[in-house]
N, C-alpha and C. Protein backbone atom coordinates (compact mmCIF):
# COMPACT_ATOMS: atom_id res chain seq x y z
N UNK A 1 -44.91 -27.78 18.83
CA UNK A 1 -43.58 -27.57 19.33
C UNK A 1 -42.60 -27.78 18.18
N UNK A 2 -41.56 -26.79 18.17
CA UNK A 2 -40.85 -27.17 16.97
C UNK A 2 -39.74 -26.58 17.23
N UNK A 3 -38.45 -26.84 16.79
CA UNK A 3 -36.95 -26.72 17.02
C UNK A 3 -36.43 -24.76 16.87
N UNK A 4 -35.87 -24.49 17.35
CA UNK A 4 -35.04 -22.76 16.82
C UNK A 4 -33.97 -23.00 16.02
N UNK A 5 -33.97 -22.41 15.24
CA UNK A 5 -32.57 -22.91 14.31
C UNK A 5 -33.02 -23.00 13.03
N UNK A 6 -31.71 -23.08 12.09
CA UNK A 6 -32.13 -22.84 10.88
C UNK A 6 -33.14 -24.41 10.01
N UNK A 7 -33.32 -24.20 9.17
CA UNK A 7 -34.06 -25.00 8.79
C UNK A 7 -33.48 -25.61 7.82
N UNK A 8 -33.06 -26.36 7.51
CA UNK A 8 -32.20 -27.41 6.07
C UNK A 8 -33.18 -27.68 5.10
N UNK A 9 -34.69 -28.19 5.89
CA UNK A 9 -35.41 -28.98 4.64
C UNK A 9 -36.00 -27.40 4.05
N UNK A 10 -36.15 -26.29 4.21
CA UNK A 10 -36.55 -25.42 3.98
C UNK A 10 -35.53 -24.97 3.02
N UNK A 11 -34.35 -25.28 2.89
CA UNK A 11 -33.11 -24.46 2.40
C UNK A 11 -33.15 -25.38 0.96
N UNK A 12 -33.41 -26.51 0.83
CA UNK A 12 -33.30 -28.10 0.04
C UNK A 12 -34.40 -27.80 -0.59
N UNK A 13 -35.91 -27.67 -0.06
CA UNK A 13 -37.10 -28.07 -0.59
C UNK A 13 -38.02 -27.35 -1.07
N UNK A 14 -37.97 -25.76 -0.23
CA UNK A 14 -38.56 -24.66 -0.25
C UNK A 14 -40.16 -25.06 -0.11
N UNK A 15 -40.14 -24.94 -1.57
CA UNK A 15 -42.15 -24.58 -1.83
C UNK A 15 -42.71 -26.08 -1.27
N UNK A 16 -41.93 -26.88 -1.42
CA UNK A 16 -42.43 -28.37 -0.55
C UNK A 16 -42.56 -28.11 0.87
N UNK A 17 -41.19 -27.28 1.17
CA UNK A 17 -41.37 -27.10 2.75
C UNK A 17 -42.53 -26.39 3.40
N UNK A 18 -43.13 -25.83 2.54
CA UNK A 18 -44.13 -24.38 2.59
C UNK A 18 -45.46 -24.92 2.47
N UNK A 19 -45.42 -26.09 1.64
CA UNK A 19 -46.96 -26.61 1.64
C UNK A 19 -47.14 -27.65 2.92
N UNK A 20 -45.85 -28.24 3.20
CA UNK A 20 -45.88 -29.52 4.23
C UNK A 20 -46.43 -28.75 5.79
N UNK A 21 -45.86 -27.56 5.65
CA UNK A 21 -45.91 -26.63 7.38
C UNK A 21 -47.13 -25.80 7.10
N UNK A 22 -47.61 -25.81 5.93
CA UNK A 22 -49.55 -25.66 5.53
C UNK A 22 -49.08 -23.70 5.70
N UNK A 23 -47.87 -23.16 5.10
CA UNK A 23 -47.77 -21.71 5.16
C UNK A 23 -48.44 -21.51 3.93
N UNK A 24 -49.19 -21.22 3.85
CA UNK A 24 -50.10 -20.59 2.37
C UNK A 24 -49.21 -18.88 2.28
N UNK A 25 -49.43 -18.31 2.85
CA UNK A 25 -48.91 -16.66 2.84
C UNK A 25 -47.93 -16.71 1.84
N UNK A 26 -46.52 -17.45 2.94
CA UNK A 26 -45.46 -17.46 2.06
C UNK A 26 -45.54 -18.10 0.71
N UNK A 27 -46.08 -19.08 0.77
CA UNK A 27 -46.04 -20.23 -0.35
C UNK A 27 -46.44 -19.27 -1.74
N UNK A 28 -47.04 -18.17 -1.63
CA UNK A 28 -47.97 -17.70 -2.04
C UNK A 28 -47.22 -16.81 -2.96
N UNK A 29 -46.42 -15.99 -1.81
CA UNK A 29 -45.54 -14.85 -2.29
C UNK A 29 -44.51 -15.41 -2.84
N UNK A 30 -43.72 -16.59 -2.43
CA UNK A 30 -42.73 -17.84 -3.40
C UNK A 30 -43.10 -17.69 -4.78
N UNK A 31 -44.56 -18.37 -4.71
CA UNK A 31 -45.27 -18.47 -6.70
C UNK A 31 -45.19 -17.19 -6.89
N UNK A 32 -45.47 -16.11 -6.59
CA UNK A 32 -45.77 -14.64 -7.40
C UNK A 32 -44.01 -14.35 -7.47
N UNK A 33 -43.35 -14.31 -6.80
CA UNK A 33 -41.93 -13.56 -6.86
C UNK A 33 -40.99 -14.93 -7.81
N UNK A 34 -41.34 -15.95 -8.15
CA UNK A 34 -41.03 -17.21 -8.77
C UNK A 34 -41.43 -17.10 -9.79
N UNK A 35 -42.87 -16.35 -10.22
CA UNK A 35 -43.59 -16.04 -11.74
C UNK A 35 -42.71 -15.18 -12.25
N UNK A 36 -42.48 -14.10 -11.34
CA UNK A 36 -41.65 -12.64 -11.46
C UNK A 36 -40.31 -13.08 -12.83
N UNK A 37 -39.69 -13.61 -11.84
CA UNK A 37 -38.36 -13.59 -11.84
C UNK A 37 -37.91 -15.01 -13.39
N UNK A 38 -39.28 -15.90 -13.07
CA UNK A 38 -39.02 -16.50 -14.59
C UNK A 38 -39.66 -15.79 -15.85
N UNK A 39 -40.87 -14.66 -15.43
CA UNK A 39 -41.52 -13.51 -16.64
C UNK A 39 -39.78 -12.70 -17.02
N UNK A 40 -39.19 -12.08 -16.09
CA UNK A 40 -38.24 -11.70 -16.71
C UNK A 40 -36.88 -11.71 -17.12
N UNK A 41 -36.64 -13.36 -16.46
CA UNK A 41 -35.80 -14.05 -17.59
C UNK A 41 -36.30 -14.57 -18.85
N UNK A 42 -37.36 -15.11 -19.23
CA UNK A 42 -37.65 -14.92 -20.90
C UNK A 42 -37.75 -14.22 -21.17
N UNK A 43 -38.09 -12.76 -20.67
CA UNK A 43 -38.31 -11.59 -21.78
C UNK A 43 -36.74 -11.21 -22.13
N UNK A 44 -35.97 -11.87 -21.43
CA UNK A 44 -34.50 -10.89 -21.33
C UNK A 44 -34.52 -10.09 -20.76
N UNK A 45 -35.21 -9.53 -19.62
CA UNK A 45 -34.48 -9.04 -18.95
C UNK A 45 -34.01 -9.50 -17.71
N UNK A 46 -33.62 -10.42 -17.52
CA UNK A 46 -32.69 -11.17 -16.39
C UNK A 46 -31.96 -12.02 -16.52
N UNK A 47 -30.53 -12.39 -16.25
CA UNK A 47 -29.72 -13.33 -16.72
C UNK A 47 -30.43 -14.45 -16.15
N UNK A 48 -30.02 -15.92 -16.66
CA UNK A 48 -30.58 -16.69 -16.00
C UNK A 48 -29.30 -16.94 -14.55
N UNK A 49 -28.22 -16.50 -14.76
CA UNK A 49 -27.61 -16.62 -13.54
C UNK A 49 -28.14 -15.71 -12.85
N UNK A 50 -28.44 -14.39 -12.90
CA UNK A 50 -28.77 -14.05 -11.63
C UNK A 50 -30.13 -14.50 -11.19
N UNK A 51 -31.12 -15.01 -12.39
CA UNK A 51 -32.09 -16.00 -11.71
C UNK A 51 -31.73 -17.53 -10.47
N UNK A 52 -30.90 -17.68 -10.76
CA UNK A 52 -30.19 -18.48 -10.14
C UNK A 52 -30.01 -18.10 -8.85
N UNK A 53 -29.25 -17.02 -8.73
CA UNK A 53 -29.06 -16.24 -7.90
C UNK A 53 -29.68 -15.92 -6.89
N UNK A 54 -30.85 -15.34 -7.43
CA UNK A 54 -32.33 -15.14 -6.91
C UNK A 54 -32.37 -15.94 -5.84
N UNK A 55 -32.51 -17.34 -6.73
CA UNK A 55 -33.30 -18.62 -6.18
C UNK A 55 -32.96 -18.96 -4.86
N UNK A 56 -31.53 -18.71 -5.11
CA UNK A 56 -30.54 -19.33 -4.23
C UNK A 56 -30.57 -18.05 -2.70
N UNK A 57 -30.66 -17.17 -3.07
CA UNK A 57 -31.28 -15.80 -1.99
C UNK A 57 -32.57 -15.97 -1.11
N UNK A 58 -33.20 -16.48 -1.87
CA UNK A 58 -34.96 -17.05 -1.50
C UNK A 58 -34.69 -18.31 -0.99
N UNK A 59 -33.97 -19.43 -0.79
CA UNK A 59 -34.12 -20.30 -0.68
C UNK A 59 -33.22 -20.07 1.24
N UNK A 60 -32.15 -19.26 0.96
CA UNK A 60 -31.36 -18.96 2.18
C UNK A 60 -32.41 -18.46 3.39
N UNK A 61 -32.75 -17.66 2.67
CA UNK A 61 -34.12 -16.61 3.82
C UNK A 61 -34.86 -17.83 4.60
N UNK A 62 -35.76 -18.51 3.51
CA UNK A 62 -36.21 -19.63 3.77
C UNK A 62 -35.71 -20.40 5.10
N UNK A 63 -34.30 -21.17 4.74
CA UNK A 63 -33.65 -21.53 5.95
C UNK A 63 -33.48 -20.65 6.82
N UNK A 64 -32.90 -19.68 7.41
CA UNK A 64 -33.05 -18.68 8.13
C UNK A 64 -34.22 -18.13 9.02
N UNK A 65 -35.34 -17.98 7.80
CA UNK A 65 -36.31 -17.35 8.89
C UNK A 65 -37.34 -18.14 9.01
N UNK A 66 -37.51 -19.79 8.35
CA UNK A 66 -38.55 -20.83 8.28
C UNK A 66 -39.39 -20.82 9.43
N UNK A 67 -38.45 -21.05 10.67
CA UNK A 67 -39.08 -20.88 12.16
C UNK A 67 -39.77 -20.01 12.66
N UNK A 68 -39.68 -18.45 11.93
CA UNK A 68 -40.38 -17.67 12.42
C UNK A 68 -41.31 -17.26 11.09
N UNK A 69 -41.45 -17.63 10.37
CA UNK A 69 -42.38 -17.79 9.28
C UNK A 69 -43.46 -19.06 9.63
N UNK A 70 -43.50 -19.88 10.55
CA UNK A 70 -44.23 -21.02 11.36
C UNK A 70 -44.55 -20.39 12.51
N UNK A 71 -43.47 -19.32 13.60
CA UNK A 71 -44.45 -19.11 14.78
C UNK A 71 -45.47 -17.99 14.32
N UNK A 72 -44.99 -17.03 12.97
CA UNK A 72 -45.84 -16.45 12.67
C UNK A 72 -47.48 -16.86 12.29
N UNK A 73 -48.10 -17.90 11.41
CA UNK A 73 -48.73 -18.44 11.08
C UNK A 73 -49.70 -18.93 12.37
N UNK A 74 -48.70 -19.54 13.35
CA UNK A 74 -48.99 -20.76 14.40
C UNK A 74 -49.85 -19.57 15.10
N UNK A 75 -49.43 -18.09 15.19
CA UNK A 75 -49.79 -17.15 15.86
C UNK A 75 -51.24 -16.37 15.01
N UNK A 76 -51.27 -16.17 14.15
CA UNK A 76 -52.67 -16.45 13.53
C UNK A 76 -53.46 -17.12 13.43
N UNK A 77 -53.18 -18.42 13.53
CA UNK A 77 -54.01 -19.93 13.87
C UNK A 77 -54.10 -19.49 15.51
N UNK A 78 -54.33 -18.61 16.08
CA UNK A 78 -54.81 -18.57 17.59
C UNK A 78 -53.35 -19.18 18.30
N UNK A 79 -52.26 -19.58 17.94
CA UNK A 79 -51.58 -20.24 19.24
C UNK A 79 -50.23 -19.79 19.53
N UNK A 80 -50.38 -18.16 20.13
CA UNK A 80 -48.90 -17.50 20.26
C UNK A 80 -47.89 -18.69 20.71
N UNK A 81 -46.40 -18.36 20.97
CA UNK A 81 -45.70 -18.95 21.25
C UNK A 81 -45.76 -18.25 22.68
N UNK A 82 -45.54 -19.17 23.67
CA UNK A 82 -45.89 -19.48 24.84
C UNK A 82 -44.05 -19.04 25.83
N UNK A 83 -43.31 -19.67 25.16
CA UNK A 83 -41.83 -19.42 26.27
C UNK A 83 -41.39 -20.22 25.23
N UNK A 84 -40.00 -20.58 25.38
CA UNK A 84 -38.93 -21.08 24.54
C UNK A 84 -38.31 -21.73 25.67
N UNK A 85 -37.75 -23.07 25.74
CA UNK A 85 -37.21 -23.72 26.57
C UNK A 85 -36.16 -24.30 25.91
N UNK A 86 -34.85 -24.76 26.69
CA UNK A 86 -33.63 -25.54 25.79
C UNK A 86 -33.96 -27.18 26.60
N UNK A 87 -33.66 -27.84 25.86
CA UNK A 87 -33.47 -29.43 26.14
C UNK A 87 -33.17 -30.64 25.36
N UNK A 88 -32.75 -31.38 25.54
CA UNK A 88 -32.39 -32.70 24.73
C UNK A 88 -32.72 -33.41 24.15
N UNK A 89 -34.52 -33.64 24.67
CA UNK A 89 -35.35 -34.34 23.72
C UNK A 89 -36.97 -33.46 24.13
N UNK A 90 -37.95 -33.89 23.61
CA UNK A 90 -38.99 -33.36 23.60
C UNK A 90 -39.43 -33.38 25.35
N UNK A 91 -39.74 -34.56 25.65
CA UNK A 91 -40.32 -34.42 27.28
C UNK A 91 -39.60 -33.54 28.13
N UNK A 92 -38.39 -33.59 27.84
CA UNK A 92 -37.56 -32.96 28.90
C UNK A 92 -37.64 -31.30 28.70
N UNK A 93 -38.22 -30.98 27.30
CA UNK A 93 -38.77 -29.19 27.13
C UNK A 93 -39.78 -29.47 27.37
N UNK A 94 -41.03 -30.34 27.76
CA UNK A 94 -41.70 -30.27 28.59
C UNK A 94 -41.78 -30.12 30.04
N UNK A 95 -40.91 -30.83 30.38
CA UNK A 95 -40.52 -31.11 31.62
C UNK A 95 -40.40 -29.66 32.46
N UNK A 96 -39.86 -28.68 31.76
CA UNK A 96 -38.68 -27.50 31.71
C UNK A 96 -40.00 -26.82 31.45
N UNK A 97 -40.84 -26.56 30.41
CA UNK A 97 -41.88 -25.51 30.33
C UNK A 97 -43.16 -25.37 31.07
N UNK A 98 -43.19 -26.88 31.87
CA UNK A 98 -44.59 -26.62 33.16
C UNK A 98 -44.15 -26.49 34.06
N UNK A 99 -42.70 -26.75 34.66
CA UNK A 99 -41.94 -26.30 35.54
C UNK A 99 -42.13 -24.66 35.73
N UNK A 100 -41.66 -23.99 34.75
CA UNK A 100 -41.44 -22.88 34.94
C UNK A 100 -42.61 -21.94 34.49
N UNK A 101 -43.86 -22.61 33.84
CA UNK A 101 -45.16 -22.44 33.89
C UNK A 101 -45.66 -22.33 35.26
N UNK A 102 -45.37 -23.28 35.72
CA UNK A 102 -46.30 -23.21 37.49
C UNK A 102 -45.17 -22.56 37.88
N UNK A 103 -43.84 -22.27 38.34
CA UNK A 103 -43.26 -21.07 39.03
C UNK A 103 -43.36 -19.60 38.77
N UNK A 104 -43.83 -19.31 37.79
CA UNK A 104 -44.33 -18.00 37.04
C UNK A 104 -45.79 -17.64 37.07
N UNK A 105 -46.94 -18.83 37.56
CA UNK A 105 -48.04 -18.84 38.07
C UNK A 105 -48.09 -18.50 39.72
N UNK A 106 -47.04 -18.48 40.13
CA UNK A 106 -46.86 -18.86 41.65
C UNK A 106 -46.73 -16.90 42.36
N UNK A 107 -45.93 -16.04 41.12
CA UNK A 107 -45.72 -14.78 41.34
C UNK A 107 -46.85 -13.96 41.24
N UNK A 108 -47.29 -13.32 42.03
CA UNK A 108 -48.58 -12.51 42.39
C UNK A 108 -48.65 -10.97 41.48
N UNK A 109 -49.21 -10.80 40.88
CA UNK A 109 -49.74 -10.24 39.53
C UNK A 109 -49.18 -8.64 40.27
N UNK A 110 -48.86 -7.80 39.18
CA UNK A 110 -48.32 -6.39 39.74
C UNK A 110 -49.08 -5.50 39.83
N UNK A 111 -49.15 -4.61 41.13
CA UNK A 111 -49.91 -3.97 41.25
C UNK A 111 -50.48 -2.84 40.73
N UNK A 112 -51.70 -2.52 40.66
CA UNK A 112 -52.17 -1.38 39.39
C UNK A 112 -51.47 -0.12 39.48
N UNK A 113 -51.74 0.62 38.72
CA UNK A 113 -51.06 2.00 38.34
C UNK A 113 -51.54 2.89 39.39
N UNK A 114 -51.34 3.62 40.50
CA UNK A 114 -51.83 4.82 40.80
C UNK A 114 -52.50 6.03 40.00
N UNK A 115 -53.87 6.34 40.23
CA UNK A 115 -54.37 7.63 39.76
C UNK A 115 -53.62 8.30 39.53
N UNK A 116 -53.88 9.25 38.34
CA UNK A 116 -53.35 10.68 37.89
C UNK A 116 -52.01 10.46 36.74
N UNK A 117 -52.06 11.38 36.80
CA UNK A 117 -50.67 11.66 35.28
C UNK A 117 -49.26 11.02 36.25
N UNK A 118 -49.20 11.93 37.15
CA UNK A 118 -47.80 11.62 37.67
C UNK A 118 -48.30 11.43 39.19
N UNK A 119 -48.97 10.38 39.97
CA UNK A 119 -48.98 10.06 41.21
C UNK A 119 -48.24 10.87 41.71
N UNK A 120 -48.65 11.67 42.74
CA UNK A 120 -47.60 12.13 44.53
C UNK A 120 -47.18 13.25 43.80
N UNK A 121 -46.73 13.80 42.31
CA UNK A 121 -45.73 14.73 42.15
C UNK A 121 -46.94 15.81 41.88
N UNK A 122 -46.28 17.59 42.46
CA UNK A 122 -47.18 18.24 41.97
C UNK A 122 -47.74 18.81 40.96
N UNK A 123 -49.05 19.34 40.78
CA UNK A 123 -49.46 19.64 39.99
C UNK A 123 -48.88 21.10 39.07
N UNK A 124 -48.75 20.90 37.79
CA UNK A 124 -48.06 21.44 36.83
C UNK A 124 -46.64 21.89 36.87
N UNK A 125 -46.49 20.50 37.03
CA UNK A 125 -44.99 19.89 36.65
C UNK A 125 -45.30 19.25 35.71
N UNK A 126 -44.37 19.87 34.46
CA UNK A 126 -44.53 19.47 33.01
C UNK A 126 -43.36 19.06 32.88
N UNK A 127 -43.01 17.71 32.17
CA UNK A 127 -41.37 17.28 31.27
C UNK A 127 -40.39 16.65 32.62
N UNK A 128 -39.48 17.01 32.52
CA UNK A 128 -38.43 15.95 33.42
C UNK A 128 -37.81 16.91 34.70
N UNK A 129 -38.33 18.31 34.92
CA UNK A 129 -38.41 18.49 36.51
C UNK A 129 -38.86 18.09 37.11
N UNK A 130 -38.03 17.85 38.77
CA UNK A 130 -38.87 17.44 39.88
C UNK A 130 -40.12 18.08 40.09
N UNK A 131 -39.78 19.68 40.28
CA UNK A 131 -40.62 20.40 41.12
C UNK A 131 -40.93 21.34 40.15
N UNK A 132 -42.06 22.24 39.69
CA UNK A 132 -42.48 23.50 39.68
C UNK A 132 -41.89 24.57 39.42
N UNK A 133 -41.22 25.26 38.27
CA UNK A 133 -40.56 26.23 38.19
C UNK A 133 -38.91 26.32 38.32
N UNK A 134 -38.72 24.80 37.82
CA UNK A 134 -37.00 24.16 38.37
C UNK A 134 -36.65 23.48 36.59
């Protein structure tokens, strides 16, 4: 379970934040686009301000999309995200997500599709007429 919203220690810490939440992917693409960008400020071709720049671009995203760079992962590790609940402290988004777990268990599953292309309507009726030759 983990908060929506932007992320601070992600914005502050980055590649720390990336090893602590065990994201290898990102962490990954951080070092290669981090090799990048210091290969071509020594060669000259990149100011070191707009390396700076960079950093500071990568580090924003980071905060921004940290959370979904974790449900992504969490969702490869087998454990989609389940519902999103609002609350005040942890039990009480518990409280709130088996609640509405068992009321959403309680609704009786929808019924299957009727046979055929277009159920009841007749046959060769093609596209968005009702009827046959209309």
């Amino acid at each position: 379970m983990f908060r929506v919203g932007f992320v601070w220690p992600a914005l502050v810490f980055g590649p720390l934040w990336l090893i602590a939440r065990r994201l290898w992917r990102p962490l990954a693409l951080w070092i290669v686009v981090a090799a990048l960008v210091r290969a071509a400020t020594t060669h000259g071709l990149l100011n070191p301000g707009a390396a700076f720049w960079l950093y500071l671009l990568a580090a924003l995203y980071l905060g921004f999309e940290g959370r979904a760079l974790e449900a992504a992962a969490l969702t490869r590790r087998g454990q989609p995200l389940a519902d999103i609940v609002c609350a005040a402290d942890s039990s009480g988004a518990e409280r709130a997500f088996f609640a509405r777990a068992v009321d959403l268990a309680a609704v009786p599953p929808p019924a299957p599709p009727r046979s055929g292309p277009a159920a009841g309507a007749p046959h060769g009726v093609i596209g968005l007429f009702p009827e046959a030759g209309g």
